[in-house]
PDB file of N, CA and C in Angstrom:
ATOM      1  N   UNK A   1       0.818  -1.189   0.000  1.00  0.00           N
ATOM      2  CA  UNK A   1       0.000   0.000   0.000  1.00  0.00           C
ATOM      3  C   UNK A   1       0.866   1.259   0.000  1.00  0.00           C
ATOM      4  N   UNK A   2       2.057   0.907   0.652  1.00  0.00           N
ATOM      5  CA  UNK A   2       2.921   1.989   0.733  1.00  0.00           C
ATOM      6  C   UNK A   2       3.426   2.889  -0.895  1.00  0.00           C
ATOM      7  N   UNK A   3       3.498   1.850  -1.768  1.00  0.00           N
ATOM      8  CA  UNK A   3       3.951   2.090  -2.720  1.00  0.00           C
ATOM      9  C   UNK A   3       2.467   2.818  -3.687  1.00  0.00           C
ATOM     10  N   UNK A   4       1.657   2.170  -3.864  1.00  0.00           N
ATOM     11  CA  UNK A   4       0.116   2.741  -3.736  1.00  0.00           C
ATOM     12  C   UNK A   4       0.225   4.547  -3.825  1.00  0.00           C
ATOM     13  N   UNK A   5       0.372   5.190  -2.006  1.00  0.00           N
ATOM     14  CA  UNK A   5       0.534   5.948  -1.726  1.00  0.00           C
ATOM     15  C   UNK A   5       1.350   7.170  -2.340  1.00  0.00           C
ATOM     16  N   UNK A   6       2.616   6.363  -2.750  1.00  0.00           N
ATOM     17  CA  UNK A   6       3.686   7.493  -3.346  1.00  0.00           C
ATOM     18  C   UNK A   6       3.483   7.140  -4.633  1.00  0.00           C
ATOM     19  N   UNK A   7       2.822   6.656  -5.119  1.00  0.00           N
ATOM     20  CA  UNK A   7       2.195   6.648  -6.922  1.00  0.00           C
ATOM     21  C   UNK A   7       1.448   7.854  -6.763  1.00  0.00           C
ATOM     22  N   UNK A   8       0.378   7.806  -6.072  1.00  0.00           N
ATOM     23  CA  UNK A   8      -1.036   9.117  -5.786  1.00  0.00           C
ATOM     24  C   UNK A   8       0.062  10.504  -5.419  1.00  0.00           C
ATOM     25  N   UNK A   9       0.876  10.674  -4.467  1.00  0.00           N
ATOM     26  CA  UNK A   9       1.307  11.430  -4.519  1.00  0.00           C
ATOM     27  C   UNK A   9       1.822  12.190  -5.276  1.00  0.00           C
ATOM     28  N   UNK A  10       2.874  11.315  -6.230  1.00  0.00           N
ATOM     29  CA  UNK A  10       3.575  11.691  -7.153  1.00  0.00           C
ATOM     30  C   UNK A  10       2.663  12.664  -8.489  1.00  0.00           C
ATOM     31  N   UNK A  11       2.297  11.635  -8.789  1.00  0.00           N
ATOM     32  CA  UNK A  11       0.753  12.106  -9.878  1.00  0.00           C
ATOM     33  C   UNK A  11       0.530  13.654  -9.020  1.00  0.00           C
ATOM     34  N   UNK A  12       0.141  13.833  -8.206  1.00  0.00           N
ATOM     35  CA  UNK A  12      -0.481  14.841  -7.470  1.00  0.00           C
ATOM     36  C   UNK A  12       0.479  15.884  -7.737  1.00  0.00           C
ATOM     37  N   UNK A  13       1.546  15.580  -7.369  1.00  0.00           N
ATOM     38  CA  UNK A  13       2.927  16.671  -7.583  1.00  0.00           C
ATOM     39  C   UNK A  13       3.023  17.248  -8.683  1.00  0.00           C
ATOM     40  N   UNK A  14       2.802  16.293  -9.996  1.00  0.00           N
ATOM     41  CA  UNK A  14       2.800  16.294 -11.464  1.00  0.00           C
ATOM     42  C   UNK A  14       1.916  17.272 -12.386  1.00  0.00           C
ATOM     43  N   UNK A  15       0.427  17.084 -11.575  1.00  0.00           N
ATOM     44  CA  UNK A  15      -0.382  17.949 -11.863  1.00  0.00           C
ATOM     45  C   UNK A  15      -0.317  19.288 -11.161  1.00  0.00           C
ATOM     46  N   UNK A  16      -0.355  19.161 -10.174  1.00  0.00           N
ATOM     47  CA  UNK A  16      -0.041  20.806  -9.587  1.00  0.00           C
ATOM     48  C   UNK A  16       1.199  21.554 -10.641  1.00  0.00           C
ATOM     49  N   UNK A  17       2.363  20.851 -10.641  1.00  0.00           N
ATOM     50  CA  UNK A  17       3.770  21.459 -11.329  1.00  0.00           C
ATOM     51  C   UNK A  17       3.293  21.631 -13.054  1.00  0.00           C
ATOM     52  N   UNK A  18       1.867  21.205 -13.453  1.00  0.00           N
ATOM     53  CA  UNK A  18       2.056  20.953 -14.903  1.00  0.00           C
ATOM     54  C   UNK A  18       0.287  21.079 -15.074  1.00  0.00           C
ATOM     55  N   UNK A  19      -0.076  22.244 -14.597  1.00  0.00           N
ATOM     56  CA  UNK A  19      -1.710  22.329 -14.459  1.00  0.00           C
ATOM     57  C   UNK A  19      -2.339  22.155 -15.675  1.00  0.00           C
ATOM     58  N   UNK A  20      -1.207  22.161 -16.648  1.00  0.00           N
ATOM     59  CA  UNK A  20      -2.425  22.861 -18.217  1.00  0.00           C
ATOM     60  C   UNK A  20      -1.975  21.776 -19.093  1.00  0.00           C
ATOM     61  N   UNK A  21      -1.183  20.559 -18.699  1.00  0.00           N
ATOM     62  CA  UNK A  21      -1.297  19.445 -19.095  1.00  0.00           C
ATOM     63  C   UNK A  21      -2.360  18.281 -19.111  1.00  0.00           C
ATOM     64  N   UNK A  22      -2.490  17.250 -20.384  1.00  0.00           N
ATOM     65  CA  UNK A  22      -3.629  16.592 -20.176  1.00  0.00           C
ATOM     66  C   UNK A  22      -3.142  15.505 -19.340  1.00  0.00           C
ATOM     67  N   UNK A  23      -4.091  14.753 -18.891  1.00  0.00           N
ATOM     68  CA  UNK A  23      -3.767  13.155 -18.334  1.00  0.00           C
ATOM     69  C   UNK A  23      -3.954  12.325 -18.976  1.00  0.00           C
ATOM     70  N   UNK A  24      -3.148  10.830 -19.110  1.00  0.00           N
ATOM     71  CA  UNK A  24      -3.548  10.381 -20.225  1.00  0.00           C
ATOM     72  C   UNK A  24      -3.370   9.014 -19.416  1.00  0.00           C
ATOM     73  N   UNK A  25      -4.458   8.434 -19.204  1.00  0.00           N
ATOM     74  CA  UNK A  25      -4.200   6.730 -17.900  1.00  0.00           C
ATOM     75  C   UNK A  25      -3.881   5.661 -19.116  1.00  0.00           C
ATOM     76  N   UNK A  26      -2.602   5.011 -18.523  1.00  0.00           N
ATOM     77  CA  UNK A  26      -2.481   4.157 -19.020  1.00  0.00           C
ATOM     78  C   UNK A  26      -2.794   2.316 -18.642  1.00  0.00           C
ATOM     79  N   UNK A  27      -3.816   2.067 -19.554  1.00  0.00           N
ATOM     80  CA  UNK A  27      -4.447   0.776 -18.379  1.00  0.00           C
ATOM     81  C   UNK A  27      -3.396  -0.562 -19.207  1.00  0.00           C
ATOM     82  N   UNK A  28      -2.664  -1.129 -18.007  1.00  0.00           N
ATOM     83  CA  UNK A  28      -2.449  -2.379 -17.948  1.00  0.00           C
ATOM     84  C   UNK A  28      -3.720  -3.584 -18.864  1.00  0.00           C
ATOM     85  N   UNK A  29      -2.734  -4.039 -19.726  1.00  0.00           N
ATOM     86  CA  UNK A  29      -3.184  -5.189 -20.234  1.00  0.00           C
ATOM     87  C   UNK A  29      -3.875  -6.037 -19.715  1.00  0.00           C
ATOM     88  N   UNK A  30      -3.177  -6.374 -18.244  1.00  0.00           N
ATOM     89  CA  UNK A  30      -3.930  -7.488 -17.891  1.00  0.00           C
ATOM     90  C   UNK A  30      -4.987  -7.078 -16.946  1.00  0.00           C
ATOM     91  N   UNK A  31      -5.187  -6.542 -17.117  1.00  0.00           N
ATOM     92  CA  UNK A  31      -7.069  -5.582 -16.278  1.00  0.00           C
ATOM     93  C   UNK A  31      -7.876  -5.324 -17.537  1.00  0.00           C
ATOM     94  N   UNK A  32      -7.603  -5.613 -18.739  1.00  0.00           N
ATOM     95  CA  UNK A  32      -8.707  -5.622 -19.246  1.00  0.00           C
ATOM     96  C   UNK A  32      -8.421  -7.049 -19.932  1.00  0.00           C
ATOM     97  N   UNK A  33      -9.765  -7.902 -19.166  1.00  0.00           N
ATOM     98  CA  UNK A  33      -9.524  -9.291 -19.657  1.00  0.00           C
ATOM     99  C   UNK A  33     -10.808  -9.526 -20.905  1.00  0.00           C
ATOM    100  N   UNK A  34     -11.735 -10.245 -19.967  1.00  0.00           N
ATOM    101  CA  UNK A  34     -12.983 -10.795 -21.322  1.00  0.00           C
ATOM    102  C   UNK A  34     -13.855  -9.895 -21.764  1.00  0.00           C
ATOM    103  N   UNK A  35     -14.050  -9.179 -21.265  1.00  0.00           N
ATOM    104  CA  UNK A  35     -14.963  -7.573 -21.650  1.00  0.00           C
ATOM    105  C   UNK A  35     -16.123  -8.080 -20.600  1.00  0.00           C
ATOM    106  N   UNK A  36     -15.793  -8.635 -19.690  1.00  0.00           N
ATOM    107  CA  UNK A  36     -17.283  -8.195 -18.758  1.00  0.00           C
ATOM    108  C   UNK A  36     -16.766  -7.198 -17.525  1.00  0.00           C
ATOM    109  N   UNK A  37     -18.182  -6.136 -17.986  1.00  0.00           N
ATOM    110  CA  UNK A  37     -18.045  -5.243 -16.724  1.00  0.00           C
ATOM    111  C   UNK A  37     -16.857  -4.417 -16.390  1.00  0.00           C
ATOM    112  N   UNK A  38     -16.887  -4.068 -15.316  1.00  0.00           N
ATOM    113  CA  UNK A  38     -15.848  -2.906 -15.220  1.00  0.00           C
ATOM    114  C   UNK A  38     -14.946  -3.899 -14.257  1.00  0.00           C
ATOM    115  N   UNK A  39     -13.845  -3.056 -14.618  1.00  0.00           N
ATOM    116  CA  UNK A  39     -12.317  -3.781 -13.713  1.00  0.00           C
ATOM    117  C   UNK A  39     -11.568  -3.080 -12.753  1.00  0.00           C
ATOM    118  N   UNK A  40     -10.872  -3.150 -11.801  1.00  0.00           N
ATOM    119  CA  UNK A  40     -10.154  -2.529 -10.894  1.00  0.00           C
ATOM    120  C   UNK A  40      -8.550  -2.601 -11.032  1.00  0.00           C
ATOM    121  N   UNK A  41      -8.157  -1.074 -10.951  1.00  0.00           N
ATOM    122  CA  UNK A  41      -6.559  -1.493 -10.693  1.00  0.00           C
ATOM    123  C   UNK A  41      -6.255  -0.398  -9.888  1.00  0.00           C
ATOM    124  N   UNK A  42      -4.868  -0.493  -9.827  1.00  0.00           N
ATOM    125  CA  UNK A  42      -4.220   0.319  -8.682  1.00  0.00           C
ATOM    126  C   UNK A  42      -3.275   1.674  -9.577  1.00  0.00           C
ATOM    127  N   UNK A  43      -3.211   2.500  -8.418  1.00  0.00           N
ATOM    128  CA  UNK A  43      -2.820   4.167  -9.141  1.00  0.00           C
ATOM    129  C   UNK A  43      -0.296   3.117  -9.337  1.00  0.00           C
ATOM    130  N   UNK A  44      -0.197   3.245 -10.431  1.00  0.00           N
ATOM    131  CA  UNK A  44       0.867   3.045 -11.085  1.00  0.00           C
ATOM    132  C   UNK A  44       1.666   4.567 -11.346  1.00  0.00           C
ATOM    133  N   UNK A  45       2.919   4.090 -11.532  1.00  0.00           N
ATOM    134  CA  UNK A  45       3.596   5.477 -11.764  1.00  0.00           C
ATOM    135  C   UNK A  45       3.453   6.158 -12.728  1.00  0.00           C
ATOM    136  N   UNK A  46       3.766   7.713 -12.326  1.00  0.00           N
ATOM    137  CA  UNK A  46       3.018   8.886 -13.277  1.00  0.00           C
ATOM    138  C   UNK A  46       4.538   9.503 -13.549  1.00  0.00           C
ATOM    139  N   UNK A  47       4.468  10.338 -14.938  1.00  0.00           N
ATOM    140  CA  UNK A  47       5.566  10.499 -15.435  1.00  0.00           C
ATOM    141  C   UNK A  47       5.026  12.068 -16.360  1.00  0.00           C
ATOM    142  N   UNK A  48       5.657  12.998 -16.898  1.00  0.00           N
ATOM    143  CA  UNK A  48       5.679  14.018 -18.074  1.00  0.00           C
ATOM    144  C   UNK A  48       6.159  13.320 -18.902  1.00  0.00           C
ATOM    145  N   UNK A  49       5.591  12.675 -19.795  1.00  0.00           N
ATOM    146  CA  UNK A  49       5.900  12.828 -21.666  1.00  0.00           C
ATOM    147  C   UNK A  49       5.798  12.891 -22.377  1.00  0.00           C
ATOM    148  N   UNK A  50       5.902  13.093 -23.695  1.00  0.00           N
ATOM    149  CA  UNK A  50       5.011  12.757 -25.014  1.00  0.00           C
ATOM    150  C   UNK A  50       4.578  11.772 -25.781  1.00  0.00           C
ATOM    151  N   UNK A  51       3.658  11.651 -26.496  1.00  0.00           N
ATOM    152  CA  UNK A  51       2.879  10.893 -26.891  1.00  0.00           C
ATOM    153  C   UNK A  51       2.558  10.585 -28.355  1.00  0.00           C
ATOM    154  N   UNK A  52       1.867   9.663 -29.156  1.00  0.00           N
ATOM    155  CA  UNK A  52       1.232   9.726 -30.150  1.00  0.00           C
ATOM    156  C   UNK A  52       0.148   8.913 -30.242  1.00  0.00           C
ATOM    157  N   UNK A  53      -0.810   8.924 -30.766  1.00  0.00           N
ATOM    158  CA  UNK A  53      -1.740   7.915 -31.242  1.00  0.00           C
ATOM    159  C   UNK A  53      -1.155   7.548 -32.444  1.00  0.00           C
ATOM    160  N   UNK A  54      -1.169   6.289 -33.342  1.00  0.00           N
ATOM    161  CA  UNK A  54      -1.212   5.706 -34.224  1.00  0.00           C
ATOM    162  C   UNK A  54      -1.987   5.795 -35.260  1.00  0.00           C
ATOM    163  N   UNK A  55      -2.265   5.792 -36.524  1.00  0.00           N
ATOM    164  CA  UNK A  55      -3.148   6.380 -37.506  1.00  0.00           C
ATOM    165  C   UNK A  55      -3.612   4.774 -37.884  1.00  0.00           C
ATOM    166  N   UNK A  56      -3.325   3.756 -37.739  1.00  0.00           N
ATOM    167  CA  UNK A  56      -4.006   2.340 -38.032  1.00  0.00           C
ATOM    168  C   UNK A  56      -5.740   2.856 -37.181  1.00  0.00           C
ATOM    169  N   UNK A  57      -5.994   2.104 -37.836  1.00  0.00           N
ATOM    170  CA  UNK A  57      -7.655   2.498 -37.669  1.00  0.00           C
ATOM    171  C   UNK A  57      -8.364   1.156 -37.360  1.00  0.00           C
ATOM    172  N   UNK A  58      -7.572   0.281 -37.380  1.00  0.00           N
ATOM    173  CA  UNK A  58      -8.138  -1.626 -37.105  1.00  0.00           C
ATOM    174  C   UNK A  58      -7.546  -1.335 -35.714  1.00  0.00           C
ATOM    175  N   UNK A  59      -6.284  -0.818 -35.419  1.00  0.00           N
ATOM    176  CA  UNK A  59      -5.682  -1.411 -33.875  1.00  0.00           C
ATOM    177  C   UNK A  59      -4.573   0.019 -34.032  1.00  0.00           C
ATOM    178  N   UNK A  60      -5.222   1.327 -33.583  1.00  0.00           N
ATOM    179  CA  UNK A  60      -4.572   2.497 -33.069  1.00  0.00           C
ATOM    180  C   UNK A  60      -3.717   1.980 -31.881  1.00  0.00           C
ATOM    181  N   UNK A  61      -2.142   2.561 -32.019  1.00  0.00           N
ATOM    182  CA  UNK A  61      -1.720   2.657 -30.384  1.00  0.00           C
ATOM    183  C   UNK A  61      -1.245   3.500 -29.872  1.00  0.00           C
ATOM    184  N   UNK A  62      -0.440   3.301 -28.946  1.00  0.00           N
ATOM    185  CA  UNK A  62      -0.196   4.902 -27.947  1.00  0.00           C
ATOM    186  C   UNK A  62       1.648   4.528 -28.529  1.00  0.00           C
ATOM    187  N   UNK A  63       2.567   5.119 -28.492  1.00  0.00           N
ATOM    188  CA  UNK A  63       3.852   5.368 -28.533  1.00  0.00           C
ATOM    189  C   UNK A  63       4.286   6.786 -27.781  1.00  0.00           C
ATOM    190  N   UNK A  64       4.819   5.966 -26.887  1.00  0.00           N
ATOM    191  CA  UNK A  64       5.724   6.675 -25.649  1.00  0.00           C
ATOM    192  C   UNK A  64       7.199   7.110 -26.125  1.00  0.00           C
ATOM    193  N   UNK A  65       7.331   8.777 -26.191  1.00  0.00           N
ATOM    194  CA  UNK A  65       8.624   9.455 -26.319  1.00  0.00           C
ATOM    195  C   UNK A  65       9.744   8.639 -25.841  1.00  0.00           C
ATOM    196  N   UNK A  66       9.359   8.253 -24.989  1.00  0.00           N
ATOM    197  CA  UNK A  66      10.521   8.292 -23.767  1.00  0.00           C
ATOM    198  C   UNK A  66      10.697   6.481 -24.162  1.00  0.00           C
ATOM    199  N   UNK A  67       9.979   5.682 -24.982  1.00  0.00           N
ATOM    200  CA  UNK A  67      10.655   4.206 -25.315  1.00  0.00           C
ATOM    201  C   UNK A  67      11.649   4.708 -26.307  1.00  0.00           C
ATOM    202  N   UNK A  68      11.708   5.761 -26.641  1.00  0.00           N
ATOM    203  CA  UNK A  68      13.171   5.889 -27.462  1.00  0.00           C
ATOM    204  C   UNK A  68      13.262   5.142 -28.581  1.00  0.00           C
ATOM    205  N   UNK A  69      12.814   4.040 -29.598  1.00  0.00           N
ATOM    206  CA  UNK A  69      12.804   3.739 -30.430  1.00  0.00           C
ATOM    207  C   UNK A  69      12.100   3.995 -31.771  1.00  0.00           C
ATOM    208  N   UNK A  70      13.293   4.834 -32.463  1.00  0.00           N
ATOM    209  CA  UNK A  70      12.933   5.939 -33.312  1.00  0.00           C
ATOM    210  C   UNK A  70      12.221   4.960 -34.752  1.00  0.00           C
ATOM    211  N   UNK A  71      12.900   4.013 -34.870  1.00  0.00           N
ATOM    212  CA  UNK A  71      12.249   3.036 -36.269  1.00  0.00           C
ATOM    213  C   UNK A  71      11.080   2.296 -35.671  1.00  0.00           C
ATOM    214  N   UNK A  72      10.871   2.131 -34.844  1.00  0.00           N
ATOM    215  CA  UNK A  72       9.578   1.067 -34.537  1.00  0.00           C
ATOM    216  C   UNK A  72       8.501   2.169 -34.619  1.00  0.00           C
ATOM    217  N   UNK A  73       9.063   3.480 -34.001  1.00  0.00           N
ATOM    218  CA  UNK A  73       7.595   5.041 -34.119  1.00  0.00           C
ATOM    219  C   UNK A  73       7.462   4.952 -35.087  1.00  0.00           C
ATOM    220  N   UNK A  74       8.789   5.426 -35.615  1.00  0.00           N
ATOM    221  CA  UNK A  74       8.326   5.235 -37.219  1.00  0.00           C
ATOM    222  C   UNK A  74       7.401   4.580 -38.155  1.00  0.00           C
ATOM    223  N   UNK A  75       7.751   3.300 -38.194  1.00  0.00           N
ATOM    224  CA  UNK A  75       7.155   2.349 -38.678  1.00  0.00           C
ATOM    225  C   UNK A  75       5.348   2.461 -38.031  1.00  0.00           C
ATOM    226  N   UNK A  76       5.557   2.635 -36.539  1.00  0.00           N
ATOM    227  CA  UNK A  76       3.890   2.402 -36.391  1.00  0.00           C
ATOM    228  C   UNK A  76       3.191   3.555 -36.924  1.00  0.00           C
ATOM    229  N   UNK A  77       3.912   4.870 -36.775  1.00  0.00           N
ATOM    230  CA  UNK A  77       3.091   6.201 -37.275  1.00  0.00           C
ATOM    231  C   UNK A  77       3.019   5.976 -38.594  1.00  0.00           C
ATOM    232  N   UNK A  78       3.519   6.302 -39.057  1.00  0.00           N
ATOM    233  CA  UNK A  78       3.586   6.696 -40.778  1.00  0.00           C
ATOM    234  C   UNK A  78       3.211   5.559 -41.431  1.00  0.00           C
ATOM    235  N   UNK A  79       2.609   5.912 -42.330  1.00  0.00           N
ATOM    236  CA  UNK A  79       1.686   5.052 -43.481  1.00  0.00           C
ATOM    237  C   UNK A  79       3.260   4.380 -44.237  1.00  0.00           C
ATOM    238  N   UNK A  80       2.641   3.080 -44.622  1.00  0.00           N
ATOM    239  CA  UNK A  80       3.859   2.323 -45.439  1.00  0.00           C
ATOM    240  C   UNK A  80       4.241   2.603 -46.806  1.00  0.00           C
ATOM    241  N   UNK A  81       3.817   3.985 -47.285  1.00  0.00           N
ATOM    242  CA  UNK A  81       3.831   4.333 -48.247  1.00  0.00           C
ATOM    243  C   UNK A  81       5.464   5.163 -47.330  1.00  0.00           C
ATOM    244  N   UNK A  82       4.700   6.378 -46.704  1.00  0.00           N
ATOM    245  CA  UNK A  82       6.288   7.298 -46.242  1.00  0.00           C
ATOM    246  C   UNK A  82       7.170   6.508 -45.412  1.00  0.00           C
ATOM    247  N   UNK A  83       7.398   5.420 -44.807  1.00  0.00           N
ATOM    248  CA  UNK A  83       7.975   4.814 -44.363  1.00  0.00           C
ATOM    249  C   UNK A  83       8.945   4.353 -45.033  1.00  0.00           C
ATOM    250  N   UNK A  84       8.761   3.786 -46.515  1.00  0.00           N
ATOM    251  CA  UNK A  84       9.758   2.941 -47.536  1.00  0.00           C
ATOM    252  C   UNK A  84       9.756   4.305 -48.217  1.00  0.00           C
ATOM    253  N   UNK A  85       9.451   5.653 -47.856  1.00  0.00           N
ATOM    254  CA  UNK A  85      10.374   6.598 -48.564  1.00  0.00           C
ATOM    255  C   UNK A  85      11.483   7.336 -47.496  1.00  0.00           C
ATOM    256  N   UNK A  86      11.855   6.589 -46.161  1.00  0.00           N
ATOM    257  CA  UNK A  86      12.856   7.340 -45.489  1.00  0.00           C
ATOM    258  C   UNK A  86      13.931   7.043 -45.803  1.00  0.00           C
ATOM    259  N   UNK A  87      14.573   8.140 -45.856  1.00  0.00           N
ATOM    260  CA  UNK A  87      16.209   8.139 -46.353  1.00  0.00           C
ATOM    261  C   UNK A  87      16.787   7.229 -45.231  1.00  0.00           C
ATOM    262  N   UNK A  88      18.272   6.488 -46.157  1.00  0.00           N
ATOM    263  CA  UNK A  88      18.676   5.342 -45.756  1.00  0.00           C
ATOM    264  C   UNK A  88      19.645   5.670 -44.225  1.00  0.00           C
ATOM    265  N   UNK A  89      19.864   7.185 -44.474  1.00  0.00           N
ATOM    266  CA  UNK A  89      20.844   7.737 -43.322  1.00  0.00           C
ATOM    267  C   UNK A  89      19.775   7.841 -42.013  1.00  0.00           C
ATOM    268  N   UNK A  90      20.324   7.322 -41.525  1.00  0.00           N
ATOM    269  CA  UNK A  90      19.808   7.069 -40.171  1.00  0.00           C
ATOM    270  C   UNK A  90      19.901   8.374 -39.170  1.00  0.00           C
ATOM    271  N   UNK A  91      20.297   9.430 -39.080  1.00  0.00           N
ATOM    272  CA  UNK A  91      20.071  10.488 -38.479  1.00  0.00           C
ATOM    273  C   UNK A  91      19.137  11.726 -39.109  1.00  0.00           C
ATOM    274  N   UNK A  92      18.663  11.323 -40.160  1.00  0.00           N
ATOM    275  CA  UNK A  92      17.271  11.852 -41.065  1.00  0.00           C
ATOM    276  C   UNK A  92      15.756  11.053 -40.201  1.00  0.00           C
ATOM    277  N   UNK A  93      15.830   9.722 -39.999  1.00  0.00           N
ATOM    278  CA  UNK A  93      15.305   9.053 -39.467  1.00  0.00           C
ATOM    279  C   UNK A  93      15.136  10.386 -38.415  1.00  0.00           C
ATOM    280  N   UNK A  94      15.770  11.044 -37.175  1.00  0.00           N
ATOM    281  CA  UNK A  94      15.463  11.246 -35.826  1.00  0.00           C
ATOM    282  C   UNK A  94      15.030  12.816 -36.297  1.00  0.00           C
ATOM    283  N   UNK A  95      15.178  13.520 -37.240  1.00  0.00           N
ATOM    284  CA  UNK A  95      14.827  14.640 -38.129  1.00  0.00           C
ATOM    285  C   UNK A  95      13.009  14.376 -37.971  1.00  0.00           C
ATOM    286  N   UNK A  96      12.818  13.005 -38.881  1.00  0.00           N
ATOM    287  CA  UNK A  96      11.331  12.945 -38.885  1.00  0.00           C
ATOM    288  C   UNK A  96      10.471  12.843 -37.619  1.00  0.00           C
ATOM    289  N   UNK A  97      11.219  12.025 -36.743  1.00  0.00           N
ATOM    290  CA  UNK A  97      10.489  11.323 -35.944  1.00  0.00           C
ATOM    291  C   UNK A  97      10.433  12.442 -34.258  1.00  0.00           C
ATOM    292  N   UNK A  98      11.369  13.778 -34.884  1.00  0.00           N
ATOM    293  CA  UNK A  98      11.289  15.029 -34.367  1.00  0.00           C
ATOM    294  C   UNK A  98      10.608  15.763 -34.343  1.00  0.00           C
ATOM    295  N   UNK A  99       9.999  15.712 -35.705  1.00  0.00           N
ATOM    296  CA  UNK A  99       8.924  16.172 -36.281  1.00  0.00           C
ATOM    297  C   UNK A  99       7.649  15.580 -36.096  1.00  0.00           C
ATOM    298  N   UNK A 100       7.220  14.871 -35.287  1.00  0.00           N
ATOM    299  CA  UNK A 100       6.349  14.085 -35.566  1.00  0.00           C
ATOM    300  C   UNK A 100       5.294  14.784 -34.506  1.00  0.00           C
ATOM    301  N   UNK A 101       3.657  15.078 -34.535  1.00  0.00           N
ATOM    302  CA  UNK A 101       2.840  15.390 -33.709  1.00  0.00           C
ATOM    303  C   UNK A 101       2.542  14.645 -32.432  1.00  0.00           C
ATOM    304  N   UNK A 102       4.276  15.467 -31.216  1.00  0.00           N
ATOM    305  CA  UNK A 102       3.731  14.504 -30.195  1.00  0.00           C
ATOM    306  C   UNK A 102       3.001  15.509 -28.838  1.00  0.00           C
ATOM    307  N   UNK A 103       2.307  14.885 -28.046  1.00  0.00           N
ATOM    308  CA  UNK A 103       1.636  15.921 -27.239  1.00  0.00           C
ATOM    309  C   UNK A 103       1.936  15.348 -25.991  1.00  0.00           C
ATOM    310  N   UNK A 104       2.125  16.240 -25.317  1.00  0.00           N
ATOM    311  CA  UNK A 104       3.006  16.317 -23.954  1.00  0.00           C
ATOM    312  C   UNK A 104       1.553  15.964 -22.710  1.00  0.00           C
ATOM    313  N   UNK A 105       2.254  15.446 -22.147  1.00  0.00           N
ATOM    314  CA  UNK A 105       0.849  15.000 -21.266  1.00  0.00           C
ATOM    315  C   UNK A 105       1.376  14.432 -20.016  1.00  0.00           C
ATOM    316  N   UNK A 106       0.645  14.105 -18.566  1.00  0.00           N
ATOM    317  CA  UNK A 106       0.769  13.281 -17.726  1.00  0.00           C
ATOM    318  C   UNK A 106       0.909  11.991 -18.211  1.00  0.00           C
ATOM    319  N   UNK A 107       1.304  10.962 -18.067  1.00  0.00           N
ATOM    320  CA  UNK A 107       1.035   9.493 -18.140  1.00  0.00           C
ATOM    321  C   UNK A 107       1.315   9.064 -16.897  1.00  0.00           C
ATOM    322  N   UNK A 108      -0.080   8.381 -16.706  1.00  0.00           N
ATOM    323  CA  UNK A 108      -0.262   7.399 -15.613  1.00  0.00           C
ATOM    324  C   UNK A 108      -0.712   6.133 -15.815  1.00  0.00           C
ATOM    325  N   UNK A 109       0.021   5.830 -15.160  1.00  0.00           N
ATOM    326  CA  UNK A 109      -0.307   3.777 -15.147  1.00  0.00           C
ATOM    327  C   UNK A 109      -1.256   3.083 -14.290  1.00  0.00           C
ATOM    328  N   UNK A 110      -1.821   2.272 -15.211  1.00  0.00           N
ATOM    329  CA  UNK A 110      -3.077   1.733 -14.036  1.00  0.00           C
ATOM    330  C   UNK A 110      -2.903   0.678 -14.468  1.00  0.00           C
ATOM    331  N   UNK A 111      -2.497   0.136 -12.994  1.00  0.00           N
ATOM    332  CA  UNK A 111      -1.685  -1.133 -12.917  1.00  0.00           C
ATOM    333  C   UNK A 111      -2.390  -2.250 -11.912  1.00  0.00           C
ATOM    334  N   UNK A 112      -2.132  -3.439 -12.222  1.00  0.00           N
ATOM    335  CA  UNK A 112      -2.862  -4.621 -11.386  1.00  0.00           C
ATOM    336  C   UNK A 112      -2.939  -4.793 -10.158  1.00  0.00           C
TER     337      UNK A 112
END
C-alpha cells in the first residue's frame, strides 16, 4: 500500500507542477480481460511525456517518447507508403520522428 501511496502522490505533484497538461491513464493489459463489466486497478507510476496515437484504424496505439525507439515510431506512425520513402541515413530518421505530432501530457499507469 505503501507504494500505492507514493504513486497518488507523485501524480499529485505532477499535476499541480504541470496544471495545463492533459492526463492520459495508461491501463495495464492485464485488467482488461474478457470484456465483462468494469475492472479494478491500482494508481501506477506517473511520469511528463510525449505521446502519439497511431493512424491504423483496425488497432490504433499509444507510442511513448521516452521508449526511445525511433524506427519502430516510425514504422507504427507513418503510413507504409512514407515509411519505404525514409532516407537510408539514419540520423534523417530522428529529423522525422522530431517532427512528428507529439503531445506532452501526464502518463499514468493503471496497474494490477
Amino acid at each position: 500500500m505503501a507504494e500505492h501511496s507514493k504513486n497518488i502522490k507523485m501524480l499529485l505533484e505532477l499535476i499541480k507542477e504541470n496544471p495545463g497538461l492533459p492526463i492520459l491513464p495508461m491501463v495495464d493489459s492485464e485488467i482488461c480481460g474478457d470484456g465483462y463489466g468494469r475492472w479494478s486497478g491500482t494508481w501506477g507510476a506517473a511520469m511528463v511525456d510525449r505521446y502519439l496515437i497511431t493512424n491504423d484504424e483496425w488497432e490504433p496505439r499509444i507510442i511513448l517518447e521516452s521508449d526511445g525507439d525511433v524506427l519502430e515510431a516510425l514504422e507504427r506512425y507513418l503510413t507504409d507508403y512514407e515509411f519505404e520513402r525514409l532516407p537510408d541515413d539514419e540520423t534523417e530518421w530522428q529529423k522525422v520522428y522530431d517532427g512528428l505530432p507529439w503531445i506532452k501530457a501526464i502518463i499514468v499507469n493503471i496497474d494490477v
